[in-house]
Protein backbone atom coordinates (compact mmCIF):
# COMPACT_ATOMS: atom_id res chain seq x y z
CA UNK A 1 119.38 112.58 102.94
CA UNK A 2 117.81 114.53 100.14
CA UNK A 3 121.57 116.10 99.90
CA UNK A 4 122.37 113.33 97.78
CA UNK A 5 120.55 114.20 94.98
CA UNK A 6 121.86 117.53 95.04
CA UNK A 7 124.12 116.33 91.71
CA UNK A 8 121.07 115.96 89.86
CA UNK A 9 118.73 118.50 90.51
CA UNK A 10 117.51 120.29 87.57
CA UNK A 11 119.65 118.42 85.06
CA UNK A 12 117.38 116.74 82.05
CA UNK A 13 116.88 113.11 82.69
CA UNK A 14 117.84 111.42 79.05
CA UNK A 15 117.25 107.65 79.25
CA UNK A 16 115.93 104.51 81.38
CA UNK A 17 117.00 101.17 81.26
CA UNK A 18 114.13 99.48 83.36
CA UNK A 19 115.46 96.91 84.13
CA UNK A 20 118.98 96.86 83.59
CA UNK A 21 122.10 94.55 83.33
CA UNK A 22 121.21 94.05 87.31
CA UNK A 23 117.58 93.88 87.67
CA UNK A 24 117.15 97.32 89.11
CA UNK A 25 116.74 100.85 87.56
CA UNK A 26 118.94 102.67 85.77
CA UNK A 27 118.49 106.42 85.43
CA UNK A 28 120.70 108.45 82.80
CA UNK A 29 120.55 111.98 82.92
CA UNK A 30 122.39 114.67 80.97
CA UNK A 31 126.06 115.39 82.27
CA UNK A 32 126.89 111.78 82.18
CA UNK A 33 125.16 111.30 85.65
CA UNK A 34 124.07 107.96 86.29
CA UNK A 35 121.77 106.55 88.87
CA UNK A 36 121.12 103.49 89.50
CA UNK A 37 118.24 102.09 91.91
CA UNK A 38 117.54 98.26 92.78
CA UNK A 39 116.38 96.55 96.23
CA UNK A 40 118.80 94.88 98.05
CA UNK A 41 117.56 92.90 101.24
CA UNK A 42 114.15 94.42 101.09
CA UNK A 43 115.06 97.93 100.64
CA UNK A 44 115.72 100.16 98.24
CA UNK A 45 119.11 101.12 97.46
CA UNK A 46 120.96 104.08 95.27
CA UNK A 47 123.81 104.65 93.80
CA UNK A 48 125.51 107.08 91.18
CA UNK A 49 128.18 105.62 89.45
């Protein structure tokens, strides 16, 4: 699972939009990698968009 993160590892996160347009997390991080986190049905969901 952690394999999913691989995209990020060791890039600088650069912003955080807590809470964002949705109600959930937004992470920004250099490289224009975005992650975005929220709960959906009682658990936690993410997604890189």
């Amino acid at each position: 699972m952690m394999e999913k993160f691989d995209r990020i590892k060791m890039i600088e996160l650069v912003k955080v939009e807590d809470p964002d347009s949705e109600d959930g997390l937004t992470l920004v991080f250099q490289e224009n990698k975005i992650l975005k986190i929220k709960i959906v049905n009682g658990k936690l969901v993410s997604e890189f968009v």
